[in-house]
PDB file of N, CA and C in Angstrom:
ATOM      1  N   UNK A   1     -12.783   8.292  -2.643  1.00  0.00           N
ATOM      2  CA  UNK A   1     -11.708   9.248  -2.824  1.00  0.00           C
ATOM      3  C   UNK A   1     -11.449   9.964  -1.503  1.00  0.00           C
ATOM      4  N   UNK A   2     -10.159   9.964  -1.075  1.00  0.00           N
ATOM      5  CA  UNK A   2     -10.020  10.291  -0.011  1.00  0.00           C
ATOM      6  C   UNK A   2      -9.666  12.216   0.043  1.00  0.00           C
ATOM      7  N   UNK A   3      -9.363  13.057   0.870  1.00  0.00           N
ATOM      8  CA  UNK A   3      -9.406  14.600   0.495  1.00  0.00           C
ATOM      9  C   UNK A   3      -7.813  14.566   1.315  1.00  0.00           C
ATOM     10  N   UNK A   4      -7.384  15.566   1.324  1.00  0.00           N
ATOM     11  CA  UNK A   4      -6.008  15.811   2.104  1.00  0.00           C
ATOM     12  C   UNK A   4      -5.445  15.804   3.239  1.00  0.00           C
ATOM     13  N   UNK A   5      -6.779  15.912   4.088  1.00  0.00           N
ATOM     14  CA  UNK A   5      -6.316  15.878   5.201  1.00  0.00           C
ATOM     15  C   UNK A   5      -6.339  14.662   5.705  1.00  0.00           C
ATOM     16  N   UNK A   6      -7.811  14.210   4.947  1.00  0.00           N
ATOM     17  CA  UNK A   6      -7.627  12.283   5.568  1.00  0.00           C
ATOM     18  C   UNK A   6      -6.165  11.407   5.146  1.00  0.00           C
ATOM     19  N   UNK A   7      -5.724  12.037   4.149  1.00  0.00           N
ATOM     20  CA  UNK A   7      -4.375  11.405   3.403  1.00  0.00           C
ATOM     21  C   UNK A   7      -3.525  11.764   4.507  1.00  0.00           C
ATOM     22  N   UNK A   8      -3.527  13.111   5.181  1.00  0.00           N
ATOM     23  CA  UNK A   8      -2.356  13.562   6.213  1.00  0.00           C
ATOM     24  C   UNK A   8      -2.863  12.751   7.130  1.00  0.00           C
ATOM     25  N   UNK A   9      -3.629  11.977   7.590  1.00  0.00           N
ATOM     26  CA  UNK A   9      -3.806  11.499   8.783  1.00  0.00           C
ATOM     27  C   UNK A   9      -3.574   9.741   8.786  1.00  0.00           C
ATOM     28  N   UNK A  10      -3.498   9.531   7.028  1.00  0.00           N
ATOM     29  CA  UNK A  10      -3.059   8.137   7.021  1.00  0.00           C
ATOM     30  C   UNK A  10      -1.297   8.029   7.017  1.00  0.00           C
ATOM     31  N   UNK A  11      -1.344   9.318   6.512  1.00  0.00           N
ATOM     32  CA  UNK A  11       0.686   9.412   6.137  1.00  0.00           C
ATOM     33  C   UNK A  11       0.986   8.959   8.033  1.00  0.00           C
ATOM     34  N   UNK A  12       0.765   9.616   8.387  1.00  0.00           N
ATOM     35  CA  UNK A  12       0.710   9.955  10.181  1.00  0.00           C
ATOM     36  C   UNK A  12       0.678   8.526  10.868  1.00  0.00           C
ATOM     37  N   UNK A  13      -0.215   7.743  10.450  1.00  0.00           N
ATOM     38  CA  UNK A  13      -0.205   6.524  11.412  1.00  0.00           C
ATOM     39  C   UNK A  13       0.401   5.280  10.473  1.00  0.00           C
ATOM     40  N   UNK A  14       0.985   5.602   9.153  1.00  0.00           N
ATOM     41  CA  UNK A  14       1.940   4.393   8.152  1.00  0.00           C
ATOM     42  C   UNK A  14       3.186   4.913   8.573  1.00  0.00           C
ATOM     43  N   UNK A  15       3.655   5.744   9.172  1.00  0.00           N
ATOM     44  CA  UNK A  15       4.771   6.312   9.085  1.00  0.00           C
ATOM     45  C   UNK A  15       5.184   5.271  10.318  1.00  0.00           C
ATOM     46  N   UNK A  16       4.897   4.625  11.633  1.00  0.00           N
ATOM     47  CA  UNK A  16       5.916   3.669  12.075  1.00  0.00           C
ATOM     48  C   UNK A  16       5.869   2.356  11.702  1.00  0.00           C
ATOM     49  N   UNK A  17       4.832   1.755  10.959  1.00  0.00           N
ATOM     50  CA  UNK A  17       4.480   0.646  10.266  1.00  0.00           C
ATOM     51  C   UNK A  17       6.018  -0.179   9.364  1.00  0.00           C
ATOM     52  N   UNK A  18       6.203  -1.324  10.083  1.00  0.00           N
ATOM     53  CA  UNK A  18       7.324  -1.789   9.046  1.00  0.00           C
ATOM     54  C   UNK A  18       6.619  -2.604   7.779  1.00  0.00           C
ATOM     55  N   UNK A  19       7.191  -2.654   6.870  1.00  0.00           N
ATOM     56  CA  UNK A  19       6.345  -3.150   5.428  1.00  0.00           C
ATOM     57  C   UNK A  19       6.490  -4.453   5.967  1.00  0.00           C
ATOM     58  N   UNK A  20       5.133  -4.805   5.336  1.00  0.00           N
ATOM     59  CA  UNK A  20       5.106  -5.600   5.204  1.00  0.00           C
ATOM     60  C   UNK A  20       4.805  -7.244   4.222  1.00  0.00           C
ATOM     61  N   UNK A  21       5.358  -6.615   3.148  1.00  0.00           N
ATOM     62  CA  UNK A  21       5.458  -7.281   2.163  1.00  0.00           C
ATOM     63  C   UNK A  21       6.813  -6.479   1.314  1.00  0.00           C
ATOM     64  N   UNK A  22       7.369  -7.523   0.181  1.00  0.00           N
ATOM     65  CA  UNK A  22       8.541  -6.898  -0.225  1.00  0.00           C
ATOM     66  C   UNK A  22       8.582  -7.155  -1.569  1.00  0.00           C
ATOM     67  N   UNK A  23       8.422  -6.440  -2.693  1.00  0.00           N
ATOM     68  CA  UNK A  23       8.619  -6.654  -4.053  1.00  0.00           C
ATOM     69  C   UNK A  23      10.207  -6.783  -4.305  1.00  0.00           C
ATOM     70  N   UNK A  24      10.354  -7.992  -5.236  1.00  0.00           N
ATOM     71  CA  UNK A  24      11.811  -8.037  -5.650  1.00  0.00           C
ATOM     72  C   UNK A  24      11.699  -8.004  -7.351  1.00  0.00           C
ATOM     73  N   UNK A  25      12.593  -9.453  -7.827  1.00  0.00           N
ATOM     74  CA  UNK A  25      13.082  -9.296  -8.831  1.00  0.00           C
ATOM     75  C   UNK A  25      11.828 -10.074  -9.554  1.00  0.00           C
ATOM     76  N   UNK A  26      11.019 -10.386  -8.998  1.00  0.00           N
ATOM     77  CA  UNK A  26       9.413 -11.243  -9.635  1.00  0.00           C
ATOM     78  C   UNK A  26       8.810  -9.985 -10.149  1.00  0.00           C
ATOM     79  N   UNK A  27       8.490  -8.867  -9.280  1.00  0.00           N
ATOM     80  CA  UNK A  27       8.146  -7.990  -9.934  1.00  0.00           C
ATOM     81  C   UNK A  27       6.648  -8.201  -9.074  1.00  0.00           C
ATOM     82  N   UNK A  28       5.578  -8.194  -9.647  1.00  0.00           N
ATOM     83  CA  UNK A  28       4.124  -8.313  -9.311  1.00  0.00           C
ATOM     84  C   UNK A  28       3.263  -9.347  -9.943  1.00  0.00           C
ATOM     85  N   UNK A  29       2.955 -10.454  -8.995  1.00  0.00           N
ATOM     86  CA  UNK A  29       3.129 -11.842  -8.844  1.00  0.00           C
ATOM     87  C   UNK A  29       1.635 -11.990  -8.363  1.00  0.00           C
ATOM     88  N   UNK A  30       0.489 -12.705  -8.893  1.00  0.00           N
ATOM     89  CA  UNK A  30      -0.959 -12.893  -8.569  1.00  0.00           C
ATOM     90  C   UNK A  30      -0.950 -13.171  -6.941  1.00  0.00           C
ATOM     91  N   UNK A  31       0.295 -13.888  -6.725  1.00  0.00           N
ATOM     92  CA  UNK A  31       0.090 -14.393  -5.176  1.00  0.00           C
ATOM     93  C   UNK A  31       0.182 -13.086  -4.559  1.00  0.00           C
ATOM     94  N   UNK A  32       1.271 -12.758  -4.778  1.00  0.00           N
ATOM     95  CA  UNK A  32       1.210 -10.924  -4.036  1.00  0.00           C
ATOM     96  C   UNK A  32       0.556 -10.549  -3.750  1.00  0.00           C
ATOM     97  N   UNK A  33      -0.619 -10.301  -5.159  1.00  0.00           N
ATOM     98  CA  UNK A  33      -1.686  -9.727  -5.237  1.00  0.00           C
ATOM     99  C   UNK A  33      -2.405 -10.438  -4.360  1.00  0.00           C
ATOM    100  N   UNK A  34      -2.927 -11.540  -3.825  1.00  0.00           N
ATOM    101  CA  UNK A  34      -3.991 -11.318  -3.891  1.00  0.00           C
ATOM    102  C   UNK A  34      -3.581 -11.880  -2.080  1.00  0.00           C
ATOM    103  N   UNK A  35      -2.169 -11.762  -1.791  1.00  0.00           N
ATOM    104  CA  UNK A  35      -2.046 -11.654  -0.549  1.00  0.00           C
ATOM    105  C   UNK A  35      -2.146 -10.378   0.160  1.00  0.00           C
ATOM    106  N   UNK A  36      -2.106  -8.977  -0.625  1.00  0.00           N
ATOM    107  CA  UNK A  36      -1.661  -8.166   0.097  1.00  0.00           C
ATOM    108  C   UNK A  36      -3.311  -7.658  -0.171  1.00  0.00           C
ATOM    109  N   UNK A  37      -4.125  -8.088  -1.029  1.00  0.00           N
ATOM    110  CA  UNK A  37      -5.828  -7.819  -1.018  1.00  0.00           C
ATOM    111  C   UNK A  37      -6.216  -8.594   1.443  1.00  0.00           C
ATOM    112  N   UNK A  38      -5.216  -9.563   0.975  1.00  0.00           N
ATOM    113  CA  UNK A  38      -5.932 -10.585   2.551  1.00  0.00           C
ATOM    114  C   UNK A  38      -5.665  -9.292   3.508  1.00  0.00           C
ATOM    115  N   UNK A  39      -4.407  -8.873   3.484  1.00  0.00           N
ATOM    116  CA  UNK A  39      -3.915  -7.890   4.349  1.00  0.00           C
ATOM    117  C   UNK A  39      -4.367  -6.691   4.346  1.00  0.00           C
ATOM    118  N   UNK A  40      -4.818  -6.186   3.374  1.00  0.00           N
ATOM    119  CA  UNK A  40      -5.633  -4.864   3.150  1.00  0.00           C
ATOM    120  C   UNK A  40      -7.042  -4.748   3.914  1.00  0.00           C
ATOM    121  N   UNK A  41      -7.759  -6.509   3.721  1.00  0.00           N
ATOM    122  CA  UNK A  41      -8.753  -6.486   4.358  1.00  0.00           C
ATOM    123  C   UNK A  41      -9.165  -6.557   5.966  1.00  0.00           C
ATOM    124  N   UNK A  42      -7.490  -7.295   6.242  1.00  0.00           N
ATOM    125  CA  UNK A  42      -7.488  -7.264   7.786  1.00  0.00           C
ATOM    126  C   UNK A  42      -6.807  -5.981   8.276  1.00  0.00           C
ATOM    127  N   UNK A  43      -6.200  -5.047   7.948  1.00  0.00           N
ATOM    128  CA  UNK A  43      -5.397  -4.019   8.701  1.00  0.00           C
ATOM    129  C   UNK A  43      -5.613  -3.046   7.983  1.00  0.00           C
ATOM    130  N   UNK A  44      -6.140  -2.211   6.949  1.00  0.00           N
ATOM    131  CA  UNK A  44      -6.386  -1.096   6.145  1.00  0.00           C
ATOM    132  C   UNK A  44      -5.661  -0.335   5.674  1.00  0.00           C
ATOM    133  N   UNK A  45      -4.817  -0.287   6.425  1.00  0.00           N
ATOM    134  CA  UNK A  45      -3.263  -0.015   5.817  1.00  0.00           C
ATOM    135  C   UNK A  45      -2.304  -0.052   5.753  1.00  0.00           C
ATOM    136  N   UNK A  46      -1.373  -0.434   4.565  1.00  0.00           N
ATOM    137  CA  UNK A  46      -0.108  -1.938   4.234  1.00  0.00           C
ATOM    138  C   UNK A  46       1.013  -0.781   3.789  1.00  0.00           C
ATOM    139  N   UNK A  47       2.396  -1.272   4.251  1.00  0.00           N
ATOM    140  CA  UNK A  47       3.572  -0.448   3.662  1.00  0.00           C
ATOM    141  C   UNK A  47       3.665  -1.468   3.088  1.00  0.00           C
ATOM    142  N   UNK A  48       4.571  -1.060   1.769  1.00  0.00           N
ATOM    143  CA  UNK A  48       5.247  -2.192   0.816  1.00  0.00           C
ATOM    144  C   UNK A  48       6.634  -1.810   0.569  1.00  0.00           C
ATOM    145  N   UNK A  49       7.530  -2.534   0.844  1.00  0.00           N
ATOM    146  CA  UNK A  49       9.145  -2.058  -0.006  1.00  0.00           C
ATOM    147  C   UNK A  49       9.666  -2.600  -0.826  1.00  0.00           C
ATOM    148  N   UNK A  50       9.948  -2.068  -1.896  1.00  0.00           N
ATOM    149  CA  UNK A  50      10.386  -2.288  -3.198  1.00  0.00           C
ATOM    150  C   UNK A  50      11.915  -2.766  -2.774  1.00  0.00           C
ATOM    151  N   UNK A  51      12.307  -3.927  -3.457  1.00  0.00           N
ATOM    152  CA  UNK A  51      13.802  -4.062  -3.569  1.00  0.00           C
ATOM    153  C   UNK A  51      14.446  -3.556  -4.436  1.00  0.00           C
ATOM    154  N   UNK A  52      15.847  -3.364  -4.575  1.00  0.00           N
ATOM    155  CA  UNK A  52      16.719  -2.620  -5.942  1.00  0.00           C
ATOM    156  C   UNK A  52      16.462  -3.784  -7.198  1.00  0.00           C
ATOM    157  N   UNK A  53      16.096  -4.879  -6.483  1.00  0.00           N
ATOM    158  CA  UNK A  53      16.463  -5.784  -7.867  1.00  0.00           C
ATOM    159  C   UNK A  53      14.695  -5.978  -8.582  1.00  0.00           C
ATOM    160  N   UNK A  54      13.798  -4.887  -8.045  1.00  0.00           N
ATOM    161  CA  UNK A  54      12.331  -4.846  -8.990  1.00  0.00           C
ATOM    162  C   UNK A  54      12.650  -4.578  -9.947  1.00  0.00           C
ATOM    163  N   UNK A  55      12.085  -5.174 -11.121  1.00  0.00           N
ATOM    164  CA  UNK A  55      12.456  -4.645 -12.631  1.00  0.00           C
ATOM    165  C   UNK A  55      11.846  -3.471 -13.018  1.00  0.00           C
ATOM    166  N   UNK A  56      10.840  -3.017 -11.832  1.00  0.00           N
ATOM    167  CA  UNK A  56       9.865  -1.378 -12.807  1.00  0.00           C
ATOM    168  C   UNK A  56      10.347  -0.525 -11.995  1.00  0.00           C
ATOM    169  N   UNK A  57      10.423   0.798 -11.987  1.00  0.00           N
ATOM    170  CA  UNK A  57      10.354   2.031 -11.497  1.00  0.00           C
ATOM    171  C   UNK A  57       9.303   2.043  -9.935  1.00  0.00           C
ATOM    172  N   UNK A  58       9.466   2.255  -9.182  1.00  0.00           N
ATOM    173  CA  UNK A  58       8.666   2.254  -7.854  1.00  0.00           C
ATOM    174  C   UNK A  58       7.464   2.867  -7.958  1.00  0.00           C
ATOM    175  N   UNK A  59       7.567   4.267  -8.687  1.00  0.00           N
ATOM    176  CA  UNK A  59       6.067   4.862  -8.835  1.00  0.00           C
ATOM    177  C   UNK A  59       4.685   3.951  -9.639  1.00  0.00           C
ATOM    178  N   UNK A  60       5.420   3.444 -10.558  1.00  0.00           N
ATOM    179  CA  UNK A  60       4.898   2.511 -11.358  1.00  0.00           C
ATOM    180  C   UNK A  60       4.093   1.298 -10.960  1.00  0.00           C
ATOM    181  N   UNK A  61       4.739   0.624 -10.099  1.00  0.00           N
ATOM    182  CA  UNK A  61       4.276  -0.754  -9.049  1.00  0.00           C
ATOM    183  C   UNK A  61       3.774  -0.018  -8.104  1.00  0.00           C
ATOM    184  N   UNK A  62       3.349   0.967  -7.820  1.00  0.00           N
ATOM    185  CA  UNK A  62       3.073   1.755  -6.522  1.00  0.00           C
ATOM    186  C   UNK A  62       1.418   1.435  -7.194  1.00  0.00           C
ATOM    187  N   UNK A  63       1.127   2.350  -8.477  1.00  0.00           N
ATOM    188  CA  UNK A  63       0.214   2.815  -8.985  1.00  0.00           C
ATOM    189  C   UNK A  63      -0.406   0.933  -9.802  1.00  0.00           C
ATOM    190  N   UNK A  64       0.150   0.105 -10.217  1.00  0.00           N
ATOM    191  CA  UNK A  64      -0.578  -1.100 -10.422  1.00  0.00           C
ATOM    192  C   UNK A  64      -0.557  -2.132  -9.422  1.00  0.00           C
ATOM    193  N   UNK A  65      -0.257  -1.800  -8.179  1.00  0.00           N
ATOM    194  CA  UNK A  65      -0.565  -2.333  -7.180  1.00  0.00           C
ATOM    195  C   UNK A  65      -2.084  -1.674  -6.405  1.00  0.00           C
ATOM    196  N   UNK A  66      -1.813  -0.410  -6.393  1.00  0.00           N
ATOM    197  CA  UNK A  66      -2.984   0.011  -5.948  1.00  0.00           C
ATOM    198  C   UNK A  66      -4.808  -0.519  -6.908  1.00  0.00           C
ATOM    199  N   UNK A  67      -4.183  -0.100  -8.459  1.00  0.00           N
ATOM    200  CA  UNK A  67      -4.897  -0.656  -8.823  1.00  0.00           C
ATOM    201  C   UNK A  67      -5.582  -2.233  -9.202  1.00  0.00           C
ATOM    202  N   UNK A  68      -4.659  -2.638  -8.742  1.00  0.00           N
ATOM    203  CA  UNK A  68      -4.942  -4.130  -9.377  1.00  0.00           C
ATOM    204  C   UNK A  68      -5.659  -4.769  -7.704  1.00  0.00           C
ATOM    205  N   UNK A  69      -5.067  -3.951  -6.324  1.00  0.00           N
ATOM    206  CA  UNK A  69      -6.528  -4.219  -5.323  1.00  0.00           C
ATOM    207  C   UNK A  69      -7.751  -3.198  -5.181  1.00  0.00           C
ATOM    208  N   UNK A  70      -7.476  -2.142  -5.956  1.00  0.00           N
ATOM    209  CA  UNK A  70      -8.621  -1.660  -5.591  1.00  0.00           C
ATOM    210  C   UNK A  70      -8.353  -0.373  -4.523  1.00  0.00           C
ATOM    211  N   UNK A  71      -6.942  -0.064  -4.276  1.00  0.00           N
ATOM    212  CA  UNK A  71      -6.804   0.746  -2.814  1.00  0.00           C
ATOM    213  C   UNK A  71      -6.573   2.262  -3.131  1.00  0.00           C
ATOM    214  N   UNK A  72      -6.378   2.480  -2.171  1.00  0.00           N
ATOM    215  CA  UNK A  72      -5.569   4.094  -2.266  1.00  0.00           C
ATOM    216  C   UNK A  72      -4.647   4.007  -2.527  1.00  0.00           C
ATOM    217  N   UNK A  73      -3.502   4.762  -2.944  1.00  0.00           N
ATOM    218  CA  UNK A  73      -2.563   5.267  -3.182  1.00  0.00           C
ATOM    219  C   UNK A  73      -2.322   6.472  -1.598  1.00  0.00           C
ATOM    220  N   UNK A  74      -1.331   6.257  -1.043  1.00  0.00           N
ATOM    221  CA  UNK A  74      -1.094   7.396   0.074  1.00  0.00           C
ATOM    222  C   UNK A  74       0.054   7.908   0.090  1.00  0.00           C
ATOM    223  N   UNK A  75       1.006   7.242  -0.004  1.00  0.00           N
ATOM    224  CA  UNK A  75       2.454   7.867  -0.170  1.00  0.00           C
ATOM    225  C   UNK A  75       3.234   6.964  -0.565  1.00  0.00           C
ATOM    226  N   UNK A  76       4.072   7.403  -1.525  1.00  0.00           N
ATOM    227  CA  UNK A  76       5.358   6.593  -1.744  1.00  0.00           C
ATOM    228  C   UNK A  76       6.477   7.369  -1.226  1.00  0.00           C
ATOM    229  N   UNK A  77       7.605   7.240  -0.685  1.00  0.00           N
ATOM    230  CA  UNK A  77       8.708   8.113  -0.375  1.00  0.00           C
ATOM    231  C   UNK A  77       9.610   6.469  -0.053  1.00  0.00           C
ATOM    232  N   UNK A  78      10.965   7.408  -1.142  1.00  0.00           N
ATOM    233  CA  UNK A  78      11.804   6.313  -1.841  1.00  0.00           C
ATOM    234  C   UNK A  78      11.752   4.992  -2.166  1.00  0.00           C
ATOM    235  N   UNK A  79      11.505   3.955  -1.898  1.00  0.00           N
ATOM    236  CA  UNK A  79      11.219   2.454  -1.897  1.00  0.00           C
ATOM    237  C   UNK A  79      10.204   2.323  -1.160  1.00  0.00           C
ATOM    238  N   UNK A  80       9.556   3.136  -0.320  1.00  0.00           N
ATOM    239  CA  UNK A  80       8.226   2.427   0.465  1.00  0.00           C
ATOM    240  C   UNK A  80       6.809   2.692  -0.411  1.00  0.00           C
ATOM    241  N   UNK A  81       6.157   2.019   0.080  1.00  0.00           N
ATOM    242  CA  UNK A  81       4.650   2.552  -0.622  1.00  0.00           C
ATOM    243  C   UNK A  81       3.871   2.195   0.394  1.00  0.00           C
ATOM    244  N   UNK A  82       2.864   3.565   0.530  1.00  0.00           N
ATOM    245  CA  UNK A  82       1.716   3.115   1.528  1.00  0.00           C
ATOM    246  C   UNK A  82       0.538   3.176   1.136  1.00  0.00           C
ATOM    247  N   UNK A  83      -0.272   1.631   1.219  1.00  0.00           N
ATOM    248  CA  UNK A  83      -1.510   2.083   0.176  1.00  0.00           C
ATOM    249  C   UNK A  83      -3.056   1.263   1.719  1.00  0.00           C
ATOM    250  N   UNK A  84      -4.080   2.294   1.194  1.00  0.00           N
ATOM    251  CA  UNK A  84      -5.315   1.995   2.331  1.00  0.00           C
ATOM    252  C   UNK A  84      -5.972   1.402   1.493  1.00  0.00           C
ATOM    253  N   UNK A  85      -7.122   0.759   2.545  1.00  0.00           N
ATOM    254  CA  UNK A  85      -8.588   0.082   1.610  1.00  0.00           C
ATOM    255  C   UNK A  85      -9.234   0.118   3.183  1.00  0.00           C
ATOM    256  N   UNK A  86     -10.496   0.681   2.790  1.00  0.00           N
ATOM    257  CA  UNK A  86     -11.415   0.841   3.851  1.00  0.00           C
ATOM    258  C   UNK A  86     -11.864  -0.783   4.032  1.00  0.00           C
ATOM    259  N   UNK A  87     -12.207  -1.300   5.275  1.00  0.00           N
ATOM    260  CA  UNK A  87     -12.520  -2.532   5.153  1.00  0.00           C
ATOM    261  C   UNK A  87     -13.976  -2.179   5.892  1.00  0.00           C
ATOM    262  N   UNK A  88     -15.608  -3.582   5.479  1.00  0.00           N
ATOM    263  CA  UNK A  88     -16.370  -3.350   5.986  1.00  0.00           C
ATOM    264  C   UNK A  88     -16.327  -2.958   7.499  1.00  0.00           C
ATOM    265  N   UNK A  89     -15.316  -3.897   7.998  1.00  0.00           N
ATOM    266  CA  UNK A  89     -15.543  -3.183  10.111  1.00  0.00           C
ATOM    267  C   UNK A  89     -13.967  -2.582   9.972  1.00  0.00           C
ATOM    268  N   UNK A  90     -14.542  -1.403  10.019  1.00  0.00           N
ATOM    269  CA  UNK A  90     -13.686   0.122   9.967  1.00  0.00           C
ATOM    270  C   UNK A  90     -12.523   0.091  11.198  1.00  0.00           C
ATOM    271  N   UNK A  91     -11.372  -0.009  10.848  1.00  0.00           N
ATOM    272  CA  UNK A  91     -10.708  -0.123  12.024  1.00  0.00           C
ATOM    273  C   UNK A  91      -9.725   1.451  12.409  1.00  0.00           C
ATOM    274  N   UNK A  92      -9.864   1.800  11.102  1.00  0.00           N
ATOM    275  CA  UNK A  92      -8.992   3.221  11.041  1.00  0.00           C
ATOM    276  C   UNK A  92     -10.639   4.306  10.469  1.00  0.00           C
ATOM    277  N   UNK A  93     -10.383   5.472  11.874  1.00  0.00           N
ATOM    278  CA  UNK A  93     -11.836   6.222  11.077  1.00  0.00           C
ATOM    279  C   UNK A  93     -11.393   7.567  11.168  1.00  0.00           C
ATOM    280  N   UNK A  94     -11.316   7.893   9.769  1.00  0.00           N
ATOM    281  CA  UNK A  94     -10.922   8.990   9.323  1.00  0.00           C
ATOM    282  C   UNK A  94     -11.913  10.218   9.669  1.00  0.00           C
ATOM    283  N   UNK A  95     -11.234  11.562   9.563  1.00  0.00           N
ATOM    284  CA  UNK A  95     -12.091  13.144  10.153  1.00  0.00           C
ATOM    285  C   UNK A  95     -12.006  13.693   8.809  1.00  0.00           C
TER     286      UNK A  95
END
């Protein structure tokens, strides 16, 4: 569980990150999943952008994406989502 300020310090370095993955009209797709687990493990932290044509609500896929790898939740603001996963060799080290 991460505390607030470590969250302010992940908002801080996702904020020039272009997504890199894109939910559409599939919705949330095992391959997704278990591509954006590969990416979580190599870079720690992934933007995602929702397209208009996702069939769920953004907060929604925000929150069973996070859960279905295992990650944080850090920010969503409008169509983006930014979610962390600490990986064993720490590449982002939080205060």
């Amino acid at each position: 569980m991460l505390n607030s300020k470590q969250k302010k310090q992940l908002r801080s370095l996702g904020n020039p990150l272009k997504p890199i993955f894109n939910v559409g009209k599939e919705g949330l797709s095992l391959n997704l999943i278990s591509s954006l687990e590969d990416s979580l493990k190599a870079h720690e932290l992934v933007k995602i952008s929702v397209l208009k044509t996702a069939p769920n609500p953004v907060m929604e896929l925000a929150l069973d994406l996070a859960s279905s790898t295992h990650s944080e939740l850090i920010q969503v603001v409008g169509r983006s989502i930014l979610l962390y996963k600490q990986s064993e060799k720490r590449k982002i080290h939080l205060t």
